[in-house]
Protein backbone atom coordinates (compact mmCIF):
# COMPACT_ATOMS: atom_id res chain seq x y z
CA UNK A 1 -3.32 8.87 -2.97
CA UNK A 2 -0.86 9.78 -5.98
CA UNK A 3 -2.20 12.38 -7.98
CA UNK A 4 -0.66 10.84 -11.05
CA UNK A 5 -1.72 7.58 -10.17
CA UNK A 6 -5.79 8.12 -10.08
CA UNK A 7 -5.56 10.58 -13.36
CA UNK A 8 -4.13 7.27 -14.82
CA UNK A 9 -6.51 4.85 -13.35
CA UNK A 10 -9.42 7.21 -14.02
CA UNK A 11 -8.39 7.51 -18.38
CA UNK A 12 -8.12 3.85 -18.19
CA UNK A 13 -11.52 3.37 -17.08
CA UNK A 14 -13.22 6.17 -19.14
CA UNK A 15 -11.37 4.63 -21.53
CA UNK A 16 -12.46 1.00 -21.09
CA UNK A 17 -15.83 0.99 -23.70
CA UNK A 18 -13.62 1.63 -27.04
CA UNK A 19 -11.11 -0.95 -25.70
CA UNK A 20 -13.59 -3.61 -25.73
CA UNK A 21 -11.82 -6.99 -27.07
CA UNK A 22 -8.59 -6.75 -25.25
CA UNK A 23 -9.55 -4.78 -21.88
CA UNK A 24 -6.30 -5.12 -19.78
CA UNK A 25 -6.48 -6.28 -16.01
CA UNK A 26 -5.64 -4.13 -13.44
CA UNK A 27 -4.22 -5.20 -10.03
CA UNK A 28 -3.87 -1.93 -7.82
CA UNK A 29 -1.30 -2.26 -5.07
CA UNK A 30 -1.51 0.12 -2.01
CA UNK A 31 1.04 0.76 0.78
CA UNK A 32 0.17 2.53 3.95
CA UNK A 33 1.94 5.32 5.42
CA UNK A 34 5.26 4.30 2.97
CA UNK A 35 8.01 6.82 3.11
CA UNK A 36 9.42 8.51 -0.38
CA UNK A 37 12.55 6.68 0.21
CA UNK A 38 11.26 2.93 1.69
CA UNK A 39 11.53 0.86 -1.53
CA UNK A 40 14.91 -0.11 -2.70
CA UNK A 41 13.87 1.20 -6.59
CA UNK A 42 13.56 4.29 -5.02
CA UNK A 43 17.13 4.29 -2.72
CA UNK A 44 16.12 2.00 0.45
CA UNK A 45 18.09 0.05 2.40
CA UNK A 46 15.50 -2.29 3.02
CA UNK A 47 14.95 -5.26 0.70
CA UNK A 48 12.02 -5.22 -1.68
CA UNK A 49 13.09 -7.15 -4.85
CA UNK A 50 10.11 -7.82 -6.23
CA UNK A 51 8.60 -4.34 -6.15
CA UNK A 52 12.03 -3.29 -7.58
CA UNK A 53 11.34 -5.79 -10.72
CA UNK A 54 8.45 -4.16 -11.19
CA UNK A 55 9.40 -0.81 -11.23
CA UNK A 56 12.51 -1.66 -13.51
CA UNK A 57 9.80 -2.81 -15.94
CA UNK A 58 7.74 -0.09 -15.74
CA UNK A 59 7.72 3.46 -14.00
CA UNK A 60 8.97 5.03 -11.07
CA UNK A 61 6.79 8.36 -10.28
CA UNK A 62 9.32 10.85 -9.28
CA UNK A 63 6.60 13.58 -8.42
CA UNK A 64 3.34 13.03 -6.78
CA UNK A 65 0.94 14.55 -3.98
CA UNK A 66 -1.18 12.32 -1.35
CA UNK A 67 -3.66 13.72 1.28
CA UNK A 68 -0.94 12.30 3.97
CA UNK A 69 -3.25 10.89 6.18
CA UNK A 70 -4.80 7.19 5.78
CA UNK A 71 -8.53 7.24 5.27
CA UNK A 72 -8.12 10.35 3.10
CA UNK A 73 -5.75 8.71 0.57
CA UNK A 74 -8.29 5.71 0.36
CA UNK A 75 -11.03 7.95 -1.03
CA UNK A 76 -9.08 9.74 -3.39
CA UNK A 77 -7.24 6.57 -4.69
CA UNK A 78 -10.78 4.53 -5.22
CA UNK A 79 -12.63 7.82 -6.49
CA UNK A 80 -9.80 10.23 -8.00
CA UNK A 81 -11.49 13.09 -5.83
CA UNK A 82 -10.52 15.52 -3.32
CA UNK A 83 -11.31 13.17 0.71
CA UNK A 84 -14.17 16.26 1.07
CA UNK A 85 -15.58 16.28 -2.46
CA UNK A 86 -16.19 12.33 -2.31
CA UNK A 87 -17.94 12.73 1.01
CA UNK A 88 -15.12 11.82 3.22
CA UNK A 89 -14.86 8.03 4.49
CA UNK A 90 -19.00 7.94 3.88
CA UNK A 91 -18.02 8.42 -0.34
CA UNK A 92 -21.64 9.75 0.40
CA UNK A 93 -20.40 11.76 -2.91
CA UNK A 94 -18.68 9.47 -4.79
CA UNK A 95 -18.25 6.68 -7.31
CA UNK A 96 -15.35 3.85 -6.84
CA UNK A 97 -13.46 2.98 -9.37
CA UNK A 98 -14.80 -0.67 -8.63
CA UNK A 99 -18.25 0.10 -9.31
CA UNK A 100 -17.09 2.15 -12.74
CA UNK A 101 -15.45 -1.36 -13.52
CA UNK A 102 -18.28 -3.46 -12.49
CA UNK A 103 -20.07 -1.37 -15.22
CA UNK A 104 -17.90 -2.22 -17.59
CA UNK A 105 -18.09 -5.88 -17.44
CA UNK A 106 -15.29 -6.27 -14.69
CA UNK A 107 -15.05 -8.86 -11.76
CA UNK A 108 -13.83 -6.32 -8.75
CA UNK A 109 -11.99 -7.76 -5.94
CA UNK A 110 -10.20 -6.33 -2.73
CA UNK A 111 -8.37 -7.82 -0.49
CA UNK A 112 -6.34 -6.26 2.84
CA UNK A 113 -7.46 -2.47 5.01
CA UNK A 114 -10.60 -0.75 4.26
CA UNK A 115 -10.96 2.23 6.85
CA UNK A 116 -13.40 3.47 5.39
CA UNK A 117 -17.62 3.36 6.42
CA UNK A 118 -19.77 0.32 5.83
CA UNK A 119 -18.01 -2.48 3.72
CA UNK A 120 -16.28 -2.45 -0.10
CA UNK A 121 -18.63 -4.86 -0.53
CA UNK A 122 -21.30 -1.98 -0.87
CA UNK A 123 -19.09 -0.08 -2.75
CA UNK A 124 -18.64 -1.99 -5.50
CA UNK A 125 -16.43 -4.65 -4.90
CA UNK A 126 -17.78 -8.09 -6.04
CA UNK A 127 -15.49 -9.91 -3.19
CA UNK A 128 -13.43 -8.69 -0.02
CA UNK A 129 -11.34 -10.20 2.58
CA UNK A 130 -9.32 -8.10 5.11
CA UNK A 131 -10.00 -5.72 8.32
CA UNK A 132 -12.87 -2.72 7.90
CA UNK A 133 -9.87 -1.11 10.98
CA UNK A 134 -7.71 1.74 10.31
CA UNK A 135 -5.02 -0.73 11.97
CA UNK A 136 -4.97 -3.66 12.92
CA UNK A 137 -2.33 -6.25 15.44
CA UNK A 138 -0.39 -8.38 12.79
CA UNK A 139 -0.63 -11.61 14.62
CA UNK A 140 -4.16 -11.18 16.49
CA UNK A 141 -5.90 -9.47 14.35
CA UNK A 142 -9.30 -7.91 15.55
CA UNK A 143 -13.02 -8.42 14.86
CA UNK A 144 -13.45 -6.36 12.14
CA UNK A 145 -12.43 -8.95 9.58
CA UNK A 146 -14.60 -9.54 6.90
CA UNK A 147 -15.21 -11.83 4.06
CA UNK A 148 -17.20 -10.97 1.59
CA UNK A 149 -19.50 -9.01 4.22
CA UNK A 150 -19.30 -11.58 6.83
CA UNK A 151 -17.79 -12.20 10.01
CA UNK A 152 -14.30 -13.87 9.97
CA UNK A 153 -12.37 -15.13 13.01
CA UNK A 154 -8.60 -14.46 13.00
CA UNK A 155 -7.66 -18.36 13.42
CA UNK A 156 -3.96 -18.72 14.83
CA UNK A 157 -2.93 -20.53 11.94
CA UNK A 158 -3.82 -20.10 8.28
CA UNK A 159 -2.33 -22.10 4.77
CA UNK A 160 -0.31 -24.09 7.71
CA UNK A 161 1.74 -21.23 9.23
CA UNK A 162 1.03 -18.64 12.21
CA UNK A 163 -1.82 -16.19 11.30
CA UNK A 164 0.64 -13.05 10.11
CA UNK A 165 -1.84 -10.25 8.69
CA UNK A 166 0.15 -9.64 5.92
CA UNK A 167 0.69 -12.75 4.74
CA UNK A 168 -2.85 -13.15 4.86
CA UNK A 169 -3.50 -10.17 2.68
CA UNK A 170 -1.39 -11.97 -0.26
CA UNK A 171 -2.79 -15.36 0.32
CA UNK A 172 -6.16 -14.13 -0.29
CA UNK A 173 -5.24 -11.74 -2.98
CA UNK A 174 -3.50 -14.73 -4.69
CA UNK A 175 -6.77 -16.72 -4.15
CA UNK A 176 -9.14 -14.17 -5.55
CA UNK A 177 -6.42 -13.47 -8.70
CA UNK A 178 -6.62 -17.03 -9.04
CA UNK A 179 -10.07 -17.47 -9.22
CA UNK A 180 -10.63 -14.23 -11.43
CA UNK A 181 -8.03 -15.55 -14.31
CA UNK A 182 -10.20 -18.60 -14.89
CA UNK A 183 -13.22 -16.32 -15.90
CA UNK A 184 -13.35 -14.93 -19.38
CA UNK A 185 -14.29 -11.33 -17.45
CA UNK A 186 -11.45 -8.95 -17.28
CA UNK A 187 -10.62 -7.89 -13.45
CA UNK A 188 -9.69 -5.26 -10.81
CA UNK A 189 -7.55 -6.94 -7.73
CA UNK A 190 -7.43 -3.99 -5.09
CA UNK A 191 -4.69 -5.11 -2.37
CA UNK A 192 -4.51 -2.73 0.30
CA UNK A 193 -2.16 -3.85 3.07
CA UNK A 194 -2.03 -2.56 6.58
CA UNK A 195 1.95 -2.37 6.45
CA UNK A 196 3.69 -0.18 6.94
CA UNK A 197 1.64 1.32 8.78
CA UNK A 198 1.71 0.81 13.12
CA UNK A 199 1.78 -1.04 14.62
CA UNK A 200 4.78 -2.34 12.91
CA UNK A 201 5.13 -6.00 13.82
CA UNK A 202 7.06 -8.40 11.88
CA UNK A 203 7.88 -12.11 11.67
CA UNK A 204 10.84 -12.51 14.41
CA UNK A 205 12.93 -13.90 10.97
CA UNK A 206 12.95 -10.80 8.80
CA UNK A 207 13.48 -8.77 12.22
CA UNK A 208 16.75 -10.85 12.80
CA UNK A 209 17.65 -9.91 8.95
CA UNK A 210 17.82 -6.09 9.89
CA UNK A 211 20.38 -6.84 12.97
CA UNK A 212 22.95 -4.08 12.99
CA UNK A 213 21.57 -2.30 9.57
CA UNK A 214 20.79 0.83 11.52
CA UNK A 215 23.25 1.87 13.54
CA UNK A 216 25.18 4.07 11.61
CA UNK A 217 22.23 6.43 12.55
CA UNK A 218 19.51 8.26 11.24
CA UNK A 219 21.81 11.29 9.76
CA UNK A 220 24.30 8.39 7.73
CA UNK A 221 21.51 6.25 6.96
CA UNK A 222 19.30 9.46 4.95
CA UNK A 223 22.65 10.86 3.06
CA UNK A 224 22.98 7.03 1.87
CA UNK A 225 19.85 6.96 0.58
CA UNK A 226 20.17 10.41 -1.32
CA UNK A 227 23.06 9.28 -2.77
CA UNK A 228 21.54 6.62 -3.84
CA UNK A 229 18.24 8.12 -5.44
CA UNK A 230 20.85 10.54 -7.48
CA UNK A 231 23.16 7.19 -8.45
CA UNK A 232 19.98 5.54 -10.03
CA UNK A 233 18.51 8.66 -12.03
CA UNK A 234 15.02 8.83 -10.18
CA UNK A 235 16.37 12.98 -8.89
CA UNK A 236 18.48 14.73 -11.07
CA UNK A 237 21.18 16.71 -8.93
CA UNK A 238 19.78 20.07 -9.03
CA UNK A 239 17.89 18.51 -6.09
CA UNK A 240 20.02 18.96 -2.52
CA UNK A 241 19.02 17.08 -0.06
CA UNK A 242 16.26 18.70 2.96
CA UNK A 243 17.94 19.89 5.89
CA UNK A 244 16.88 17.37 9.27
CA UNK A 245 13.50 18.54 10.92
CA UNK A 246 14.05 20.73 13.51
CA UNK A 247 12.89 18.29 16.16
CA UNK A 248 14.54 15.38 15.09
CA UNK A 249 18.00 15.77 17.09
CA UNK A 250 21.49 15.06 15.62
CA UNK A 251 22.38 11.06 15.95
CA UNK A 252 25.58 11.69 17.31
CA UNK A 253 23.79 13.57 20.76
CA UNK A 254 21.60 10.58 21.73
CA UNK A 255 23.47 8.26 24.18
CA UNK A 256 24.24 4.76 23.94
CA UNK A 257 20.81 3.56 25.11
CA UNK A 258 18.76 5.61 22.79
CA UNK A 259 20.58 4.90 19.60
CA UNK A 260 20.06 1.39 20.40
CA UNK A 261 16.65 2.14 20.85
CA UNK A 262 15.99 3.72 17.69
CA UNK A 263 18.09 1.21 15.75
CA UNK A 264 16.72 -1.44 16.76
């Protein structure tokens, strides 16, 4: 994943035997397939106030490199190595940052997309809930959900409201956090969530909260958010913004059908 990121997970660990007495938790959040621009700290239209509150309490990485594919950015996030040089989505050739916790006296828990072989479970991690999938259907599910290496049925309800995958993922991260803060053991809390990734499905509320958001366009929409990422500091204006790809076409040549289309 973020190149930054792993150097800082990896000096924390290494680092973890002469902190002794006050080793700090460590809850590791990971998005799939988020775009630069998708979080409101970082110029988004779309709403994500809590992730905002943390990053105005703590840092916003400006510049960063991921493997841009999913599995890939999985094995370098959990083993700060190139996808190859950790064996690819075997990690034949690697060590997880779980089991270099577990070493240290931490209780390792994940919670949320593994797409990886076998199971976290033999890869360190103590406990797991969540899909082995590369993707998974929000509402169904499928029947690669695990917990903690066994079989778990997608029920069509869970906590009292309709099985929604990644409401699932925080209910059980919440659950594990819970149960972890009650030891004396410091803890890792891996939550790796399917979202954003396809196939994009969303509670039929927060769809109804994006009515109309879009349709100034695609072209609009990205100068916004520019202007936006230069307003708040996180580019300095040396930066111009990147030309449209090539085969994206202009907004104002799609007709009335696709614009609603895309929009929507």
């Amino acid at each position: 994943m973020k190149r930054v990121f792993i150097c800082f997970f990896l000096l924390l660990v290494t680092s973890l035997s002469s902190w002794a007495a006050k080793r700090p938790n460590v809850v590791l959040i990971m998005a799939d397939d988020l775009g630069f621009s998708d979080l409101g700290c970082y110029g988004s239209d779309i709403e994500t106030p809590n992730l905002d509150a943390l990053a105005a309490n703590g840092l916003r990485f400006s510049q960063f490199y991921n493997t841009a594919k999913c599995h890939s950015s999985r094995v370098s996030l959990l083993t700060g190595l190139y996808c190859d040089q950790a064996g690819g989505a075997s990690l034949s050739r690697g060590t997880t940052i779980a089991e270099v916790m577990g070493k240290a006296g931490y209780s390792t828990q994940m919670v949320g997309k593994w797409h990886l072989s076998k199971q976290p479970t033999e890869f360190g991690f103590d406990r797991y809930w969540g899909h082995l999938s590369g993707a998974t259907n929000f509402f169904t599910g499928d029947n690669s959900f695990r917990l903690n290496g066994e079989n778990w049925k997608v029920p069509a309800t869970l906590n009292g409201k309709p099985f929604y995958t990644t409401h699932a993922i925080m209910d059980y991260g919440l659950e594990f956090l819970d149960e972890a803060t009650r030891k004396d053991d410091p803890f890792l809390l891996y939550v790796a969530f399917n979202a954003p990734h396809y196939p994009l499905h969303a509670p039929e509320e927060d769809v109804k909260k994006y009515d109309g958001r879009y349709d100034a366009g695609w072209d609009k929409m990205r100068v916004a958010r520019y202007k936006r990422q230069l307003e708040s500091g996180l580019i300095p204006a040396k930066y111009k913004l990147s030309p449209r790809p090539a085969h994206i076409p202009a907004w104002k040549t799609l007709s009335t059908k696709e614009k609603q289309w895309e929009s929507d």
